[in-house]
Protein backbone atom coordinates (compact mmCIF):
# COMPACT_ATOMS: atom_id res chain seq x y z
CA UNK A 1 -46.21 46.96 25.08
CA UNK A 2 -47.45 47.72 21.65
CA UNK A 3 -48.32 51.06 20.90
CA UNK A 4 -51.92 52.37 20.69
CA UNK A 5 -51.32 55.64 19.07
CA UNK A 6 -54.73 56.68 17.76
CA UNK A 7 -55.73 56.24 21.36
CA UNK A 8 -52.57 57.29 22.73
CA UNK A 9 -52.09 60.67 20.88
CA UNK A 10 -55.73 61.82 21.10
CA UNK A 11 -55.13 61.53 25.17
CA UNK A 12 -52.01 63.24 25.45
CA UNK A 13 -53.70 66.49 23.68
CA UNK A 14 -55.61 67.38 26.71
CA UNK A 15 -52.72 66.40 29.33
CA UNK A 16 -52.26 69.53 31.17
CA UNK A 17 -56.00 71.25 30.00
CA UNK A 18 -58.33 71.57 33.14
CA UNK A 19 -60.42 67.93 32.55
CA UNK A 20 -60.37 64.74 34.14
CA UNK A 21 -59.90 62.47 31.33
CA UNK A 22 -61.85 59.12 31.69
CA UNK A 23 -61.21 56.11 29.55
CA UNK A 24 -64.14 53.56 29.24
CA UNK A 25 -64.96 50.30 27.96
CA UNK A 26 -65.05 46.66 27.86
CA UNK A 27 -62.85 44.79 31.05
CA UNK A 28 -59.69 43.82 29.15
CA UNK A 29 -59.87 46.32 26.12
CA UNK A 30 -56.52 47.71 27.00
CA UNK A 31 -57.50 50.77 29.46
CA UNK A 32 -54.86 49.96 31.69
CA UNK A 33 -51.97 49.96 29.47
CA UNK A 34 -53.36 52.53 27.52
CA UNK A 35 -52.43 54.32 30.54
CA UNK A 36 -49.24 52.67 30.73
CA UNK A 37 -48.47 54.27 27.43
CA UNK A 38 -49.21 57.80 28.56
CA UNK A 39 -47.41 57.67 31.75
CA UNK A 40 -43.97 56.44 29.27
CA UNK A 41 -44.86 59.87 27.13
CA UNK A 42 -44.96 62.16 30.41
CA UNK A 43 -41.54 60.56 31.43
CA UNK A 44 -39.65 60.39 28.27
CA UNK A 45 -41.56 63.43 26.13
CA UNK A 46 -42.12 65.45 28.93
CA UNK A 47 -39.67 65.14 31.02
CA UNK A 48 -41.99 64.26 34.17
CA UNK A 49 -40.08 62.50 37.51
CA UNK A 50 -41.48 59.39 39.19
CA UNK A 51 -42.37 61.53 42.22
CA UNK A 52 -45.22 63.51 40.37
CA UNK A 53 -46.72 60.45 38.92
CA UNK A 54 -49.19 58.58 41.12
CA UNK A 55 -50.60 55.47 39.74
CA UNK A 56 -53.61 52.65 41.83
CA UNK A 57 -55.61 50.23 40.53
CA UNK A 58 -58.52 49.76 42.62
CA UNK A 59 -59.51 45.81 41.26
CA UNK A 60 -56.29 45.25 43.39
CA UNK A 61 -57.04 43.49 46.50
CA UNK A 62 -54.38 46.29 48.71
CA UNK A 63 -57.78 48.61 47.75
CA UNK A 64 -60.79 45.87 48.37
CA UNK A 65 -61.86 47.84 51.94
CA UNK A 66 -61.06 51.44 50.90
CA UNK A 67 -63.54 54.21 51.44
CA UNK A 68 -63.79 57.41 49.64
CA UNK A 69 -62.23 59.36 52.41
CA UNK A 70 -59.55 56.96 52.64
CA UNK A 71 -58.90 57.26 48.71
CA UNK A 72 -58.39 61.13 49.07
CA UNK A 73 -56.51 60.88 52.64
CA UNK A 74 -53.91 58.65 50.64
CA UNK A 75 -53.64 60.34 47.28
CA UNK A 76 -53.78 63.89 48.41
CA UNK A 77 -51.07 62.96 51.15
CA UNK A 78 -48.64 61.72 47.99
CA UNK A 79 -49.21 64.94 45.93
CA UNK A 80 -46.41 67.51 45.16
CA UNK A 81 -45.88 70.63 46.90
CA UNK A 82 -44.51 72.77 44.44
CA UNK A 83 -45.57 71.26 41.18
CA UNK A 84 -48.19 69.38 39.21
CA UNK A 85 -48.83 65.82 39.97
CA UNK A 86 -50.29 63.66 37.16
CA UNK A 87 -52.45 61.00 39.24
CA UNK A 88 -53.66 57.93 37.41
CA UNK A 89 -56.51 56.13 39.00
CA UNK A 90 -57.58 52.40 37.14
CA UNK A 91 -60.42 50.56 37.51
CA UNK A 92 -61.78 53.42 39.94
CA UNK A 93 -65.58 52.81 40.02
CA UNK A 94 -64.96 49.78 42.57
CA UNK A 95 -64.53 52.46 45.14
CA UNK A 96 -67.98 54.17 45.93
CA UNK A 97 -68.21 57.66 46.01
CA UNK A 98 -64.74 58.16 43.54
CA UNK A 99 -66.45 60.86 41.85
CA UNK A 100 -66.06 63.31 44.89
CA UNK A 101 -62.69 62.65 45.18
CA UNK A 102 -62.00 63.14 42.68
CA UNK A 103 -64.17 66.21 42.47
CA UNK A 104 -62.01 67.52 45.41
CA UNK A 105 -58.63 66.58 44.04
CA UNK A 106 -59.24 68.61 40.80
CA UNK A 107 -60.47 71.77 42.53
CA UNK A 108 -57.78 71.71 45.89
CA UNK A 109 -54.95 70.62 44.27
CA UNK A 110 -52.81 71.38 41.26
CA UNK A 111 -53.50 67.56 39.57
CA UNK A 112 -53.95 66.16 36.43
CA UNK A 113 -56.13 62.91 36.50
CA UNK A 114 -56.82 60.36 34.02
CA UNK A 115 -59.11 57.22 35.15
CA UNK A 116 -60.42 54.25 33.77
CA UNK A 117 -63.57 52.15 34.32
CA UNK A 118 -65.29 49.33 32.95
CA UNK A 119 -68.88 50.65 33.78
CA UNK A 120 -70.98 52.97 32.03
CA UNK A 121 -71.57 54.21 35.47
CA UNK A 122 -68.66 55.82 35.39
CA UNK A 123 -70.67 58.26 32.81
CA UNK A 124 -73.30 58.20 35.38
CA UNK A 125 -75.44 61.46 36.60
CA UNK A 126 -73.28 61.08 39.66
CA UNK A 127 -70.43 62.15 36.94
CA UNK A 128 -72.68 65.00 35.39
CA UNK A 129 -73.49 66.41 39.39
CA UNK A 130 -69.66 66.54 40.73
CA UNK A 131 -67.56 66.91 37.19
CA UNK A 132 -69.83 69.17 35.21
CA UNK A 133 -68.12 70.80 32.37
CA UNK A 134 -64.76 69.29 34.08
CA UNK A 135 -64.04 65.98 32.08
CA UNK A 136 -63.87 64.73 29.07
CA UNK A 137 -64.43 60.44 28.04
CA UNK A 138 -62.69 58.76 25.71
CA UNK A 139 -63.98 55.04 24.59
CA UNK A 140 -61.61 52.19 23.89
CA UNK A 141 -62.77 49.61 21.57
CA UNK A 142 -61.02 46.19 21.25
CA UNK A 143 -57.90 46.28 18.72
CA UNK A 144 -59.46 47.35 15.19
CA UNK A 145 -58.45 44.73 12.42
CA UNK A 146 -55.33 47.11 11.32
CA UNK A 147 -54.50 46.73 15.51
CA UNK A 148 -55.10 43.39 15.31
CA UNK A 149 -52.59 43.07 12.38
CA UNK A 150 -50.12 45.03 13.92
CA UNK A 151 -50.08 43.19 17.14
CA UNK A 152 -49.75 39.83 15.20
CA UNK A 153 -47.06 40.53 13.16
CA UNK A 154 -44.98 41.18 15.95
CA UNK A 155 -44.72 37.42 16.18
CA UNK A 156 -46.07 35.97 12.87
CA UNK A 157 -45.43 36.21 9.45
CA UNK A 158 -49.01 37.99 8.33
CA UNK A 159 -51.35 36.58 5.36
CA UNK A 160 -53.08 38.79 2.89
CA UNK A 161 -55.44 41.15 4.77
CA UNK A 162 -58.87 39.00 3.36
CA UNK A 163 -57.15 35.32 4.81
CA UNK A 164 -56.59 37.55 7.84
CA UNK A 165 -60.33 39.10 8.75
CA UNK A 166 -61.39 35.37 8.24
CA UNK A 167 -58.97 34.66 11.74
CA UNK A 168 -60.01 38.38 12.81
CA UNK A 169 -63.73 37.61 12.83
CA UNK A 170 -63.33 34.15 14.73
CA UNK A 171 -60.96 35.20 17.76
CA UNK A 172 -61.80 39.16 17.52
CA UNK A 173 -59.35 41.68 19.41
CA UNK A 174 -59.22 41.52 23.15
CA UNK A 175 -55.27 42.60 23.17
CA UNK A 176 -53.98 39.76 25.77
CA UNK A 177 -54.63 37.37 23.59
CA UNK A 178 -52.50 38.54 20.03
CA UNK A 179 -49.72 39.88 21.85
CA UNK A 180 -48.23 35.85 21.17
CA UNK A 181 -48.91 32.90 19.65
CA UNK A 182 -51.99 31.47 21.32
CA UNK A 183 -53.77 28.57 20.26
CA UNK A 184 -57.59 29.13 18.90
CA UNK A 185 -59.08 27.07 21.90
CA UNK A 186 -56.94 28.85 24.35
CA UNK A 187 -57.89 32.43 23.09
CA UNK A 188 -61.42 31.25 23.56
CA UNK A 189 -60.92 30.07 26.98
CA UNK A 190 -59.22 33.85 27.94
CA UNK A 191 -62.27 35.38 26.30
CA UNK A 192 -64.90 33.50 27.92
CA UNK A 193 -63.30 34.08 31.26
CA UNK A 194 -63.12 38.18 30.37
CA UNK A 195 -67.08 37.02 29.92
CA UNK A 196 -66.79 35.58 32.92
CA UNK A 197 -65.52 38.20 35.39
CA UNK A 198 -67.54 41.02 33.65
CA UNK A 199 -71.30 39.24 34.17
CA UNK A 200 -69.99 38.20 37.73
CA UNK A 201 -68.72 41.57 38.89
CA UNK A 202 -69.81 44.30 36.48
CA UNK A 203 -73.75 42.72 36.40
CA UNK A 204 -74.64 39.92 39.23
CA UNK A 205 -72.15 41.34 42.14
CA UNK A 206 -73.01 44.97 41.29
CA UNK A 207 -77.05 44.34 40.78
CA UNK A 208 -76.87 41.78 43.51
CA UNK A 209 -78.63 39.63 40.62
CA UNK A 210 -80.71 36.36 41.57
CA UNK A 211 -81.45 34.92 38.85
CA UNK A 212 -78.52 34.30 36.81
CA UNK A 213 -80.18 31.80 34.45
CA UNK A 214 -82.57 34.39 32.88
CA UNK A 215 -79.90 36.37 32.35
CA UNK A 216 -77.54 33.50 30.85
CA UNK A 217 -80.52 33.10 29.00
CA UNK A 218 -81.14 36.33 27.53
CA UNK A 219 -77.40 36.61 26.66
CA UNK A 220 -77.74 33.64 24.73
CA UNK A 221 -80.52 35.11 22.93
CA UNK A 222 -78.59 38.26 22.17
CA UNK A 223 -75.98 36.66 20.76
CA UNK A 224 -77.31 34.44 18.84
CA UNK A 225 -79.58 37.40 17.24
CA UNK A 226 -76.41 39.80 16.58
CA UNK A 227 -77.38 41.97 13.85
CA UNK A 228 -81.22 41.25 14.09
CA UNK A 229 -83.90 43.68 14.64
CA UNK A 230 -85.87 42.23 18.28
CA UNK A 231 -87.68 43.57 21.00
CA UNK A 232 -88.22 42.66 24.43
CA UNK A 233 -91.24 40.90 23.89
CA UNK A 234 -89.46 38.76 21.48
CA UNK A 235 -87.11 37.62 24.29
CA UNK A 236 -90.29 37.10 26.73
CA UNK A 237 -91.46 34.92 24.08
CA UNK A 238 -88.81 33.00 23.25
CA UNK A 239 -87.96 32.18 27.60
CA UNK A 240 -91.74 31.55 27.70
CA UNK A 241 -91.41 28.90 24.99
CA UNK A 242 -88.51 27.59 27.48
CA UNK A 243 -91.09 27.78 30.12
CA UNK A 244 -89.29 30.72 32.23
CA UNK A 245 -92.08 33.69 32.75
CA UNK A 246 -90.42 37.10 32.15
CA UNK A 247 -91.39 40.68 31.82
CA UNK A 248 -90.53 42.76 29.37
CA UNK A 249 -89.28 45.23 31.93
CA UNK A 250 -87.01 42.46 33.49
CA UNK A 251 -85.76 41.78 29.78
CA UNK A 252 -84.87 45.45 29.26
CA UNK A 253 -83.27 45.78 32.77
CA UNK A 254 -81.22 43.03 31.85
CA UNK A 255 -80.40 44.31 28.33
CA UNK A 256 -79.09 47.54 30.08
CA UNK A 257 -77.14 45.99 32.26
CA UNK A 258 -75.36 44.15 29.99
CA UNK A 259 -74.99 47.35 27.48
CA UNK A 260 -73.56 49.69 31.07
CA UNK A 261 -70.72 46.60 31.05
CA UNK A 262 -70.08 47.74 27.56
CA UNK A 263 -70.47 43.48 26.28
CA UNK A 264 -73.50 44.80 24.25
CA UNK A 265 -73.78 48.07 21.53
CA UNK A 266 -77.59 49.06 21.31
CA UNK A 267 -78.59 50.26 17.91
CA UNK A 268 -81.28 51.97 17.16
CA UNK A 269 -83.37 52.62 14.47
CA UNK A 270 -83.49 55.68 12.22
CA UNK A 271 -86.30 56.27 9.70
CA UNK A 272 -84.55 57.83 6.44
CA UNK A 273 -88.00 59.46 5.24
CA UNK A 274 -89.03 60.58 8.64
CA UNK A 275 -85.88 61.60 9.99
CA UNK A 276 -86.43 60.67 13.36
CA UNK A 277 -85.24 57.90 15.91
CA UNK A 278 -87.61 54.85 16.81
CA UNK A 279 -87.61 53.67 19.56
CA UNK A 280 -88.51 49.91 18.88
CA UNK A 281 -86.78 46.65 17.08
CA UNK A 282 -83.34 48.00 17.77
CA UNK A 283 -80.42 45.90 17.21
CA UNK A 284 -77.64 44.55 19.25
CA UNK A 285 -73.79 44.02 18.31
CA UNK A 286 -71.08 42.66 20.54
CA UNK A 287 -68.24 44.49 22.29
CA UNK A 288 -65.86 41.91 20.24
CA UNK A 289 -66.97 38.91 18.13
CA UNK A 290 -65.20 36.52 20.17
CA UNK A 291 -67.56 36.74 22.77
CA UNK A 292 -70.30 35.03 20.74
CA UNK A 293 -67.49 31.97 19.61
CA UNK A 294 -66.05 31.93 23.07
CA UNK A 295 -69.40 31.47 24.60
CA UNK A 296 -71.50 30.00 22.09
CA UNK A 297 -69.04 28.10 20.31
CA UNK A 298 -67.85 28.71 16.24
CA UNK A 299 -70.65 28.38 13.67
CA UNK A 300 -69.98 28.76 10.27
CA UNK A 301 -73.44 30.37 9.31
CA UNK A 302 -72.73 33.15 11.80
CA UNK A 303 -70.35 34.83 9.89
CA UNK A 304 -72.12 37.44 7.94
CA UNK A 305 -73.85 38.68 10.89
CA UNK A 306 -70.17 39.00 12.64
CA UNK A 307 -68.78 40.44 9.74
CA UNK A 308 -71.62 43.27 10.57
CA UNK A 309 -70.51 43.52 13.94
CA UNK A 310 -66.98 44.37 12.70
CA UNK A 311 -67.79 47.52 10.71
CA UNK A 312 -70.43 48.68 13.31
CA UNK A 313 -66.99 48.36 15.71
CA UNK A 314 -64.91 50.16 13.60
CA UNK A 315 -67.12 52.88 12.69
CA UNK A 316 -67.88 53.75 16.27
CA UNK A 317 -64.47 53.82 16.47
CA UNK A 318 -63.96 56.79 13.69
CA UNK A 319 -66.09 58.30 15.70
CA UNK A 320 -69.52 58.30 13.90
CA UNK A 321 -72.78 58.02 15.39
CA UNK A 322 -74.46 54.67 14.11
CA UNK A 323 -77.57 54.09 13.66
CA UNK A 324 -80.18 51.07 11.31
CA UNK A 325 -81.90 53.22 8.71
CA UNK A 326 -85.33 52.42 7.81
CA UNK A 327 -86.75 52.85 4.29
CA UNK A 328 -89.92 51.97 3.82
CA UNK A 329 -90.47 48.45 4.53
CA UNK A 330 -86.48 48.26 3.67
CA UNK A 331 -83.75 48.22 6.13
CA UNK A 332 -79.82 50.04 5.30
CA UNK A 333 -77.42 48.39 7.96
CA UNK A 334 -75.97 51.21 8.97
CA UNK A 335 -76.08 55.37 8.96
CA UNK A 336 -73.24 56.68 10.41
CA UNK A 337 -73.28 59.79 11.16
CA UNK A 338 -70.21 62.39 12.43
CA UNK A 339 -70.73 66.42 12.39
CA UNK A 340 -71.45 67.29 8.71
CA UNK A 341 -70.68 63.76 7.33
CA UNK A 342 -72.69 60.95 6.54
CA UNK A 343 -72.18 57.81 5.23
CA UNK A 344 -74.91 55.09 4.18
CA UNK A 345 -73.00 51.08 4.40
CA UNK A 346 -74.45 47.66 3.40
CA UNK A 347 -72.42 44.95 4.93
CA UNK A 348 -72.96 41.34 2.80
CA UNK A 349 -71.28 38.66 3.12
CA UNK A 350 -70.97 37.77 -0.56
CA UNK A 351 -72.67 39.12 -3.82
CA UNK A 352 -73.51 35.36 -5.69
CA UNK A 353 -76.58 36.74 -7.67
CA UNK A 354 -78.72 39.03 -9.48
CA UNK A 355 -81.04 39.05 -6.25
CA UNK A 356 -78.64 39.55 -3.94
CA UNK A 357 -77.26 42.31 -5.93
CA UNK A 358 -80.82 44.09 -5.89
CA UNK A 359 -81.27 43.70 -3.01
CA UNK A 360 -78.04 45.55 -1.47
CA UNK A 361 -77.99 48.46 -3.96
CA UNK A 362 -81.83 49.07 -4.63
CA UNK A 363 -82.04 49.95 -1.18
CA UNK A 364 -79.28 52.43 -1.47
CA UNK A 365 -80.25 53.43 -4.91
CA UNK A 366 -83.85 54.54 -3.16
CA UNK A 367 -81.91 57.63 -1.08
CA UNK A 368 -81.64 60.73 -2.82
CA UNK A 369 -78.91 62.16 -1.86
CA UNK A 370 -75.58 62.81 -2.52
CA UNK A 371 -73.85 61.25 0.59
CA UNK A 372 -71.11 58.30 0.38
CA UNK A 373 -72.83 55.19 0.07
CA UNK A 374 -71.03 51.95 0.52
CA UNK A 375 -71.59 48.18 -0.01
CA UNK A 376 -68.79 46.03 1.33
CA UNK A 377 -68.56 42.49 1.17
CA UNK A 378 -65.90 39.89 1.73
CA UNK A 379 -66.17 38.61 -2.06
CA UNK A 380 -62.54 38.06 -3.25
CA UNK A 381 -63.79 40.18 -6.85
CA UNK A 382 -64.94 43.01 -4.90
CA UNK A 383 -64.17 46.46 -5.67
CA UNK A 384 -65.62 49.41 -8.14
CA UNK A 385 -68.83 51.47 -8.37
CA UNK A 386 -72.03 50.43 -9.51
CA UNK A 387 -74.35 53.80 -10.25
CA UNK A 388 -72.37 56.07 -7.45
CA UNK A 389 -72.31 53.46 -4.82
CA UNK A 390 -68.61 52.49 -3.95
CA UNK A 391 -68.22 48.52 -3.73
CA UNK A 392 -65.45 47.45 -1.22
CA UNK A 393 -63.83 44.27 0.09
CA UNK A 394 -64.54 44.75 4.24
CA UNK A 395 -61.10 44.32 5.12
CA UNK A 396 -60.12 47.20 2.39
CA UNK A 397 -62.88 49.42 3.85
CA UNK A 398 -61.62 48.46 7.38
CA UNK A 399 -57.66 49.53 6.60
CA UNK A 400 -58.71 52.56 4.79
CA UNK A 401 -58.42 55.41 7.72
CA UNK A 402 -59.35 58.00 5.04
CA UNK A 403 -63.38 57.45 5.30
C-alpha cells in the first residue's frame, strides 16, 4: 500500500472523539484502503490488538442477504467487554437501515466506527435523523497529480512534472491503476468498468432504472460538455434532436443521480456583483478525467476543458468551496472559497495571443478587490505577474500545497 497521508492523518485526529467518521466518494477512489491505512496506525502507533478491531465489507457476497438486525446481532456479539473496540464497516450503504445500527452501536457500546460508502446517500436525511451532531464526513477524491506522481514513481523513472500532467490528464487517478505499469488501453478498460459497476449498481439497480439509454445518453452529453455552462432544457433539446422525448425533470433526476454516485461535481454559478448563487446554467466536472477517455474515447481538442476539471478536483480537495463567477456578461472559471480566504482562478490551456491574453486577465482585472487571483495555463513560458494577477504553469499551481 502507498500511503495517503493527507487523508490518512486528518482521520486519525478524531480516532477516539465521540463521531462516526464516514469516508465518501467515487467506487474505487481508495476508501477501502484508506481504511486499511488507519487500521496499520491503531496497531503499530497505538498499540491496538486484533481482537478490538472489527473490520466487513458489505459489497462482499458473505453479506448479500443481511438485514439490519442481523448486522448489529453480529457486530455487537464480536465487541470487547472491557475495552474499546474500533469497528470498521466498508461499503455499508448496501445494507438498508445501517444508519440505526449504527446509531445503536455508538450509544450502547463503547465503539469507535469509521465507514465508507460510495453514495451520497450515505449523507442522506436518514444520516441527519439517527447521527445528528454524532459524525463527521470526510471526502476522498481520486489521487491528486502530486499522488499520482508519487504512486508512479514507485515503479517508473518520473518525467518533468509538465510531460507528466499531459499522462495525468489522459488516464486521471483511480489508484488501482498507477500502483504498476499498466498499459494506456488497459487503464481505460479498468476505468470504464469502475463506470461500469457504479451506473449498474449505484444508479439503475438502486433507482430500479428503465431506461438506461436516456441515461447513457445524457452521460454522454455531460461529458462531452465538461466545463460548459447547460441546463436541462439543453439536454431535452439535444435527445429531442435524437428523437428521444424527455422532460426536464427526468433530465435533472438523472443528473442527480449521477452527482449522489459522486461520477459528476455540480457547479454552480455565483454572480460577483450580486453576490448571490444562481440557480441556472451550472456546470458539470467529472469525478476523474479518465472517465470521459475511458468512455468516450481520447480527443485531442478536449484537453483544455480536462485541464479545468483538474484544478476544480484539486481545489475541492484543499478544501474550498467552488463555485463559476459571473461578471457581467463575463464568466471567471472558478471562486473558491474556504473560511476567510478567497481565491479567483482562470484555467487556459495556452496564452498564444494578445486576445487570448485579454481575455483571461480583463476579466480578473474587472474585480476590485484585493484577493489572490490566478491564471494558470499549461504554456511551457508560464510563470510571473501581470498587474497583481499571479501567472502559473497548472502543474506548478497543482504541486504547490501552500495556496
Amino acid at each position: 500500500m502507498i500511503n495517503r497521508p493527507k487523508y490518512v492523518d486528518k482521520i486519525m485526529a478524531y480516532v477516539d472523539l465521540p463521531f462516526v467518521k464516514i469516508l465518501t466518494g467515487v467506487r474505487r477512489c481508495g476508501k477501502s484502503t484508506i481504511l486499511k491505512m488507519i487500521i496499520e496506525k491503531l496497531k503499530t502507533e497505538r498499540n491496538i490488538p486484533e481482537e478490538r478491531i472489527l473490520s466487513y465489507r458489505f459489497d462482499s457476497m458473505l453479506y448479500e442477504d443481511m438485514t439490519a438486525k442481523d448486522m448489529y446481532k453480529d457486530i455487537s456479539g464480536k465487541l470487547s467487554s472491557d475495552s474499546k473496540t474500533y469497528i470498521f464497516l466498508d461499503e455499508v450503504q448496501e445494507i438498508d437501515g445501517w444508519e440505526r445500527v449504527v446509531n445503536s452501536l455508538a450509544s450502547d457500546y463503547d465503539v469507535d466506527i469509521f465507514v465508507t460508502g460510495s453514495n451520497s446517500r450515505m449523507m442522506s436525511s436518514e444520516i441527519s435523523t439517527y447521527l445528528t451532531g454524532r459524525y463527521v464526513s470526510f471526502r476522498i477524491y481520486t489521487l491528486s497529480f502530486e499522488e499520482y506522481l508519487d504512486f508512479t514513481s514507485s515503479y517508473r523513472k518520473l518525467e518533468n512534472p509538465k510531460t507528466e500532467l499531459q499522462r495525468y490528464i489522459r488516464l486521471g487517478g483511480f489508484p488501482a491503476t498507477h500502483t504498476q505499469y499498466i498499459p494506456d488501453d488497459e487503464i481505460y478498460t479498468i476505468v470504464k468498468d469502475i463506470y461500469n459497476s457504479t451506473i449498474f449498481s449505484d444508479i439503475v439497480k438502486r433507482n430500479q432504472v428503465r431506461k438506461v439509454d436516456q441515461l447513457e445518453r445524457i452521460v454522454k452529453f455531460t461529458f462531452n460538455n465538461v466545463g460548459n455552462s447547460f441546463s436541462a432544457k439543453s439536454i431535452s433539446d439535444y435527445l429531442k434532436a435524437e428523437k428521444r422525448k424527455i422532460d426536464n425533470e427526468t433530465v435533472y433526476s438523472y443528473l442527480e443521480k449521477l452527482e449522489k454516485a459522486y461520477i459528476l461535481h455540480r457547479c454552480s454559478r455565483f454572480d460577483i456583483q450580486g453576490k448571490e448563487l444562481l440557480k441556472t446554467q451550472e456546470k458539470f466536472y467529472l469525478a476523474d478525467t479518465a472517465f470521459r477517455y475511458s468512455v468516450l474515447g481520447y480527443n485531442s481538442d478536449t484537453v483544455a476543458s480536462s485541464l479545468e476539471n483538474v484544478v476544480y478536483l484539486e481545489l475541492c480537495r484543499r478544501g474550498y468551496t467552488v463555485n463559476v463567477g459571473k461578471l457581467g456578461t463575463g464568466e471567471i472559471d472558478f471562486i473558491a472559497t474556504r473560511q476567510n480566504e478567497k481565491i479567483y482562478v482562470q484555467v487556459t490551456q495556452e496564452i498564444n495571443s494578445d486576445k487570448t491574453e485579454k481575455r483571461e486577465y480583463e476579466r480578473l482585472l474587472e474585480i476590485r478587490d484585493n484577493y489572490p487571483k490566478y491564471v494558470l495555463t499549461a504554456n511551457d513560458f508560464a510563470g510571473g505577474n501581470y498587474e497583481g494577477i499571479k501567472t502559473m504553469h497548472i502543474a506548478d499551481f497543482l504541486l504547490n500545497n501552500d495556496l
